[in-house]
Protein backbone atom coordinates (compact mmCIF):
# COMPACT_ATOMS: atom_id res chain seq x y z
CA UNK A 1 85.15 94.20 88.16
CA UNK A 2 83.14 97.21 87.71
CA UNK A 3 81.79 96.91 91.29
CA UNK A 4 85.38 96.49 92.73
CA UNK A 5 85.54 99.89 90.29
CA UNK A 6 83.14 101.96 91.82
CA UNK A 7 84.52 101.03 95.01
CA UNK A 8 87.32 102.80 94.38
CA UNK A 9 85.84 106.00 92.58
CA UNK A 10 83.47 106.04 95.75
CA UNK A 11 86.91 106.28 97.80
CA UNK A 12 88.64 108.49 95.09
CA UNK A 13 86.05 110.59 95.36
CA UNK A 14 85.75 111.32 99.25
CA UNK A 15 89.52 111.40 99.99
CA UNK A 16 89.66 114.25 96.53
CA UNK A 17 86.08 116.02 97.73
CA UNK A 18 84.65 115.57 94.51
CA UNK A 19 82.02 117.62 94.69
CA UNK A 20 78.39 115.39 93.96
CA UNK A 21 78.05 116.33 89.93
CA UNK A 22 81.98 115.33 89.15
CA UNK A 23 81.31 112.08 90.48
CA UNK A 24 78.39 111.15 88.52
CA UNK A 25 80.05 111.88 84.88
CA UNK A 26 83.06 109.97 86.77
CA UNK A 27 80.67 107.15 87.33
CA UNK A 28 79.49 107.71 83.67
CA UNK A 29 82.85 107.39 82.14
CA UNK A 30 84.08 104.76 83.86
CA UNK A 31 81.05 102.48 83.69
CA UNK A 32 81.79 103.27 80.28
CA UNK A 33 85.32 102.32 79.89
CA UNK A 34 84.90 99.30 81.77
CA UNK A 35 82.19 98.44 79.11
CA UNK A 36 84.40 99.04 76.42
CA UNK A 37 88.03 97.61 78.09
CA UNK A 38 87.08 95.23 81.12
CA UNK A 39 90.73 93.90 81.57
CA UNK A 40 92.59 96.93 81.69
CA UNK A 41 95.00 97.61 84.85
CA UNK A 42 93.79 100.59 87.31
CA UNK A 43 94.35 102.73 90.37
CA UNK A 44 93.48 105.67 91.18
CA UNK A 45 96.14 107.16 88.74
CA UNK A 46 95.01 104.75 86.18
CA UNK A 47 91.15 105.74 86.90
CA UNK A 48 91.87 109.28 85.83
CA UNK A 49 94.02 108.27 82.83
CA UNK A 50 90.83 106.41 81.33
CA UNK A 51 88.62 109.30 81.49
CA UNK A 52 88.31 111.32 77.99
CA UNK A 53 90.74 114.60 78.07
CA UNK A 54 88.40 117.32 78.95
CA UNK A 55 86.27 115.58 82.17
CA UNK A 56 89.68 114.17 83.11
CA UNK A 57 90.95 117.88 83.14
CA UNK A 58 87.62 119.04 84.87
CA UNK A 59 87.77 116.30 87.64
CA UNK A 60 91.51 116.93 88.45
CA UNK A 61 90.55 120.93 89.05
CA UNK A 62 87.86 119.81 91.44
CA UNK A 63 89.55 117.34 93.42
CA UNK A 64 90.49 118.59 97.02
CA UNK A 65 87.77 120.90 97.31
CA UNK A 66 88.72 122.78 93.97
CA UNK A 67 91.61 124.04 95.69
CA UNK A 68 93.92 124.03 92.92
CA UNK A 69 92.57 127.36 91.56
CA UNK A 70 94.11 129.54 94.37
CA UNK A 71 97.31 128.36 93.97
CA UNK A 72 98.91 131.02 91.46
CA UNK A 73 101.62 128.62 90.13
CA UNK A 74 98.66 126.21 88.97
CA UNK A 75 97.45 129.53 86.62
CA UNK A 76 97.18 129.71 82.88
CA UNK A 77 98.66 125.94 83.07
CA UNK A 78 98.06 123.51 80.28
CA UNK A 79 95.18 121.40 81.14
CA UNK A 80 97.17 118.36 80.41
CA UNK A 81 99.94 119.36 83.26
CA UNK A 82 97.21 119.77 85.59
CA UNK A 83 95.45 116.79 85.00
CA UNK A 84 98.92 115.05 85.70
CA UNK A 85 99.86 116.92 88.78
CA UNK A 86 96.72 117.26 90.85
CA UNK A 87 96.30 113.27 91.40
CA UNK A 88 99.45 113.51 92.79
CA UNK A 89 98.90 116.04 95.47
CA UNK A 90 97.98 115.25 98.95
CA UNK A 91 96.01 117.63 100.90
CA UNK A 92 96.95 118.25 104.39
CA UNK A 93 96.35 120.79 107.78
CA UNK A 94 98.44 122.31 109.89
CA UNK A 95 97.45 124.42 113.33
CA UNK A 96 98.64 127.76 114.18
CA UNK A 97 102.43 127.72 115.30
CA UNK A 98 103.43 124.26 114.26
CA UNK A 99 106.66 123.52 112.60
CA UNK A 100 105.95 123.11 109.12
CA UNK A 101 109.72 122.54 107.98
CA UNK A 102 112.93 123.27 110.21
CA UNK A 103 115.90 124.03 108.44
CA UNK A 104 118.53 121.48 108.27
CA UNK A 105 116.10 119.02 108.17
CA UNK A 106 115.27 115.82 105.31
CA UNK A 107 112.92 117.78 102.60
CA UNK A 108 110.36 115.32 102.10
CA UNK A 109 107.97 117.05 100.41
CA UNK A 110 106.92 121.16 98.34
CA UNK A 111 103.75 122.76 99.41
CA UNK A 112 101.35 124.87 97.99
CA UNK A 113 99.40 127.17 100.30
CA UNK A 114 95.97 126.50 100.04
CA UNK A 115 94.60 128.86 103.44
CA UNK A 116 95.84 130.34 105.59
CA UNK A 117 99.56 131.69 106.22
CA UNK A 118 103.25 130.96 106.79
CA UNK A 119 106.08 132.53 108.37
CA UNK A 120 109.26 131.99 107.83
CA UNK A 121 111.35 132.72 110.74
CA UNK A 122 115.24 133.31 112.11
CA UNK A 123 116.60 132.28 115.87
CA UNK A 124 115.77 130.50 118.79
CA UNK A 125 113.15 133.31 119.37
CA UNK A 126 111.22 132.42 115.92
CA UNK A 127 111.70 136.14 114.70
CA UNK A 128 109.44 136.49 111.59
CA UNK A 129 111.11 137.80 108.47
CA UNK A 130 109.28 136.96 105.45
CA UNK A 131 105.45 136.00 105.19
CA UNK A 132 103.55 133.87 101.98
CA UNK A 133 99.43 133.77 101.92
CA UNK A 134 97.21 131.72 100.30
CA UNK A 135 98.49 130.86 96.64
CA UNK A 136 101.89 130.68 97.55
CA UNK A 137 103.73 127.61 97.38
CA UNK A 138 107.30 126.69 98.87
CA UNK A 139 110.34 123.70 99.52
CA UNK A 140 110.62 123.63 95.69
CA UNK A 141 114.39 124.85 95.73
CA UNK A 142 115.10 122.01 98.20
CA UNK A 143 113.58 119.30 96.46
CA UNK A 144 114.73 120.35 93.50
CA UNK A 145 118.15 120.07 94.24
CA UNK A 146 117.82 117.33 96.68
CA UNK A 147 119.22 119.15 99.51
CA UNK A 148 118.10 119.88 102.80
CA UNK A 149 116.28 122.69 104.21
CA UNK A 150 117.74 126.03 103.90
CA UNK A 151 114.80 127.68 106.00
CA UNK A 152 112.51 126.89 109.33
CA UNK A 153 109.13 127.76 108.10
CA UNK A 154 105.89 127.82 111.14
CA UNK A 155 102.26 127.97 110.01
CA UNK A 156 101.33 131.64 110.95
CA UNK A 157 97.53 130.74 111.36
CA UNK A 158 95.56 127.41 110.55
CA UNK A 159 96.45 125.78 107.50
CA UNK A 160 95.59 123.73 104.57
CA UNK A 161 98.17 122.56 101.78
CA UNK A 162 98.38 120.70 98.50
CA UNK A 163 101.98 118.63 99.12
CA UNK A 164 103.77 117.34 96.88
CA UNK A 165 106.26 114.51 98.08
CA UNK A 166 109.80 113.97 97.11
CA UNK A 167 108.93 110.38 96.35
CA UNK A 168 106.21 111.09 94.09
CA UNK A 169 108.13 113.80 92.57
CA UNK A 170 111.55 111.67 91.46
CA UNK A 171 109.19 108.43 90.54
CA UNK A 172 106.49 109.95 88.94
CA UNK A 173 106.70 113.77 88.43
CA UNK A 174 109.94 115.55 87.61
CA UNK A 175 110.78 113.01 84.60
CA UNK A 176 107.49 113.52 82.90
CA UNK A 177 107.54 117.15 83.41
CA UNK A 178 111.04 117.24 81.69
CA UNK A 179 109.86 115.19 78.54
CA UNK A 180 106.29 116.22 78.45
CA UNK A 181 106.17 119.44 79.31
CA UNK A 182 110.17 121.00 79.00
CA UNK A 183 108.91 125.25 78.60
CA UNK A 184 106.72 124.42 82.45
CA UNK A 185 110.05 122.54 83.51
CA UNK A 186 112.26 125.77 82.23
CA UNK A 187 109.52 127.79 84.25
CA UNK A 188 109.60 126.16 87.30
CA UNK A 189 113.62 126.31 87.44
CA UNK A 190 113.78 129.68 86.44
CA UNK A 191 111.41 130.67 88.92
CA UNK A 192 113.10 128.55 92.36
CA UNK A 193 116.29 130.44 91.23
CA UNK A 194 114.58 133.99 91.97
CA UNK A 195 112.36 132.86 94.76
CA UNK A 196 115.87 131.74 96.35
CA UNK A 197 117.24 134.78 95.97
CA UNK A 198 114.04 136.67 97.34
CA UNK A 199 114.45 134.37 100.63
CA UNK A 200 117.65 134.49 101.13
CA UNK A 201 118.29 138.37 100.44
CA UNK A 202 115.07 138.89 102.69
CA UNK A 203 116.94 136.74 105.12
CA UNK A 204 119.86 138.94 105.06
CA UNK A 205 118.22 142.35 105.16
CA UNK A 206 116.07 141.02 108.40
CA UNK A 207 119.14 140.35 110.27
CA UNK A 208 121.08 143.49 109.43
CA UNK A 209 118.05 144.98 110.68
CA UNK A 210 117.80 143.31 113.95
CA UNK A 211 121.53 144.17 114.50
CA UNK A 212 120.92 147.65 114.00
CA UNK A 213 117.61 147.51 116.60
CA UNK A 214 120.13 145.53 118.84
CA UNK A 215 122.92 148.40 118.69
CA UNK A 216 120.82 150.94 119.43
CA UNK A 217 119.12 149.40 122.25
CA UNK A 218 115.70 149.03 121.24
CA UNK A 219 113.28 145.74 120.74
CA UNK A 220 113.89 143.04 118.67
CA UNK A 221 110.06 142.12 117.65
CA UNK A 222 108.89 138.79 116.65
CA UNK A 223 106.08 140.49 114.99
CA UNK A 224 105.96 139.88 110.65
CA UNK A 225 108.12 142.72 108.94
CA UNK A 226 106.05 145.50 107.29
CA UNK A 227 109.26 148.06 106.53
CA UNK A 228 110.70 145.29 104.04
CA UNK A 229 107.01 144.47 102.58
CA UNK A 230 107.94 144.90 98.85
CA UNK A 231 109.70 142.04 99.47
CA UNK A 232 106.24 140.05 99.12
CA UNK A 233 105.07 141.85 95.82
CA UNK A 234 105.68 140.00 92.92
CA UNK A 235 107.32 141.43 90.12
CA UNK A 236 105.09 142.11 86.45
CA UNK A 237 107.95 139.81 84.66
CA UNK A 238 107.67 136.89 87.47
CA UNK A 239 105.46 133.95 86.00
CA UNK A 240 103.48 133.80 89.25
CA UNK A 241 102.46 136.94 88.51
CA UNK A 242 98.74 138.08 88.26
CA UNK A 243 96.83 140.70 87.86
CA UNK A 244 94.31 140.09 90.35
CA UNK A 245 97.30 138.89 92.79
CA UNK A 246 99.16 141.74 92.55
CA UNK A 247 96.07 144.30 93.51
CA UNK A 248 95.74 142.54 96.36
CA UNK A 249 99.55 142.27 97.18
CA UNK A 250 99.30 145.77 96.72
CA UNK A 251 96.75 146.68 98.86
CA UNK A 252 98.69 144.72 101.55
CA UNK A 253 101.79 146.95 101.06
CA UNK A 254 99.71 149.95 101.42
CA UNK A 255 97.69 149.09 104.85
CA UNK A 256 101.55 147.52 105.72
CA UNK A 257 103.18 150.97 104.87
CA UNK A 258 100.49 152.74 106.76
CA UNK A 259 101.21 150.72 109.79
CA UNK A 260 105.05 151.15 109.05
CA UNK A 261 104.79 154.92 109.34
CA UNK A 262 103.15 154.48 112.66
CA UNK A 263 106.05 151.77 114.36
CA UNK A 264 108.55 154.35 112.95
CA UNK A 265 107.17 157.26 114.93
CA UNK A 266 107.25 155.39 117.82
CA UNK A 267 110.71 153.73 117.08
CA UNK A 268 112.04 157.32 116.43
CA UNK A 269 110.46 158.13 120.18
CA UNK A 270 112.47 155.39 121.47
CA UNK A 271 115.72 156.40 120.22
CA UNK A 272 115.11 159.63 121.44
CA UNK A 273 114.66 158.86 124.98
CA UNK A 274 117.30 156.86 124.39
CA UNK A 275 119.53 159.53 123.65
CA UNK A 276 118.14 161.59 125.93
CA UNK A 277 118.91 159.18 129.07
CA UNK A 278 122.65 158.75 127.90
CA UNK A 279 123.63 162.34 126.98
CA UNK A 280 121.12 163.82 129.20
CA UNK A 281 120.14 166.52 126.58
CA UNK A 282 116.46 167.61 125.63
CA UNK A 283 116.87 167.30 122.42
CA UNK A 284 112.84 167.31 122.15
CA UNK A 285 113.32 171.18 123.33
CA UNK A 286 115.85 171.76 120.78
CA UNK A 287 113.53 170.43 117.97
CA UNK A 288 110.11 172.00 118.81
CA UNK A 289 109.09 174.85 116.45
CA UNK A 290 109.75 178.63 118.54
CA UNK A 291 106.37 179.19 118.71
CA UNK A 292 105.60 176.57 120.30
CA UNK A 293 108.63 177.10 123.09
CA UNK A 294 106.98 180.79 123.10
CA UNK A 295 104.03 179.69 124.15
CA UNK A 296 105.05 177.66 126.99
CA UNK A 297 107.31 180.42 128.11
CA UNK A 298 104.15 182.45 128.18
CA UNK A 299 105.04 185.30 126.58
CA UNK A 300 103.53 186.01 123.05
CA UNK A 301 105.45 187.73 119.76
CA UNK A 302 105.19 191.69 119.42
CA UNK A 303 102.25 192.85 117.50
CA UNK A 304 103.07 195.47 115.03
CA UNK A 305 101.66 198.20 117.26
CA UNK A 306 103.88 197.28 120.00
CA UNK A 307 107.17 199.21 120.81
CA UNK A 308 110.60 198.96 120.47
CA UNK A 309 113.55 198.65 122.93
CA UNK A 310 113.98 202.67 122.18
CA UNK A 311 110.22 203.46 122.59
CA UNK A 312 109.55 203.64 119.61
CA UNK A 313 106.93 202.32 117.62
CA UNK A 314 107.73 199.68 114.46
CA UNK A 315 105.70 202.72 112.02
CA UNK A 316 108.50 205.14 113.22
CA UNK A 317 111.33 203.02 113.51
């Protein structure tokens, strides 16, 4: 039995990535518990639920790599919840531009964003309209509620996730989190409710936007927004909030604002040759400061010393 045992922490521990030092006090305890209880019924699940609270809490945060600790939802957690949820996560990749979820579509499983980033995007043409980075997580709302996919979601670069399938969740998740652990099950509600209406209203705003590009004329881009880039900046009172997050959110907004100011300018050119072709005005001219329209007349404004239309000077004017 305990060989059959170690068997399956060796496999445990290279499909989690257990780092080297984990795995030896896993050895430890179960060698241990198999001393002490050599009939009990295990699994994988079962493996971890032998192991004394605190190095079952410890080996749960270091399973896939430790990747659990850049996911801010998985912050500030009681260890119990997160020595219950990690075993049930499966890591997987996706490559730059694949589908991750279309909308419409069977939501199988949630993901949280371990790398990389995501795009969530409108129309045949994939138009980009809301962005999440590492630490983000989405598909909560949808299985959740046990409806479909309200959004097509591509993998903006390479990716990894933590997933979470609806399977898993409904047989072996969302009931214990209820009973267990009911002010996290309040959270996570509360929160899918505001990050719905975050999607959808930056849904909305996106296309207004594109209709009022499309009216006057000018390029629909497929590039991620930066004019609606608040929209990614988490709010002080939102329980995925963090400190540390929202510097760096921050500092996104600024470089995106920066970069904003610069697509404006030349959006603003646009229109105005835009204008100019259909009314055939120069409104340009019309806008330059005089000086400037002085200058390229080449004449120069009167010094004081210089004369008046009756000869005389401005001192004896």
């Amino acid at each position: 039995m305990l060989a059959h045992r170690m068997a399956i922490v060796d496999e445990f521990a290279k499909d989690a990535h257990v780092s080297p030092a984990l795995k030896a006090e896993l050895v430890n305890a179960i060698c241990y518990s198999t001393e002490k209880s050599p009939f009990s019924w295990y699994d994988k699940l079962e493996l971890l639920s032998e192991l004394p609270k605190e190095l079952r809490y410890e080996v749960a945060m270091g399973m896939h790599g430790g990747a659990a600790r850049f996911i801010s939802f998985l912050q500030n957690k009681d260890p119990s919840f997160l020595a219950t949820l990690l075993p049930l996560l499966r890591g997987e990749m996706m490559r730059s531009g694949e589908v991750i979820c279309r909308q419409g579509e069977y939501a199988g499983e949630m993901y949280f964003l371990t790398k990389g980033e995501v795009h969530f995007v409108d129309g045949k043409e994939n138009h980009v309209y809301r962005v999440l980075k590492q630490g983000a997580y989405f598909g909560d709302v949808e299985l959740l509620k046990g409806i479909a996919r309200k959004y097509t979601v591509v993998a903006g670069t390479d990716c990894h996730f933590l997933t979470l399938s609806r399977k898993v969740a409904f047989t072996q998740f969302l009931g214990l989190i209820q009973r267990d652990f009911p002010l996290i099950w309040d959270e996570v509600n509360e929160v899918a409710e505001k990050r719905e209406k975050v999607n959808s209203q930056a849904l909305v705003q996106f296309q207004a936007d594109q209709k009022l590009l499309s009216d006057l004329g000018l390029p629909i881009s497929r590039d991620p927004p930066r004019r609606n880039s608040s929209v990614f900046l988490p709010s002080p009172t939102d329980p995925l909030f963090s400190l540390e997050e929202g510097v760096t959110e921050l500092e996104q907004t600024l470089d995106s604002l920066e970069a904003d100011m610069q697509a404006t300018n030349g959006a603003l050119e646009e229109a105005l040759d835009l204008l100019r072709s259909q009314r055939g005005v120069k409104i340009k001219a019309r806008l330059d400061p005089l000086p400037n329209k002085e200058m390229e007349s080449g004449s120069e404004a009167p010094s004081k010393e210089a004369v008046t239309s009756d000869g005389k000077g401005w001192e004896g004017s």
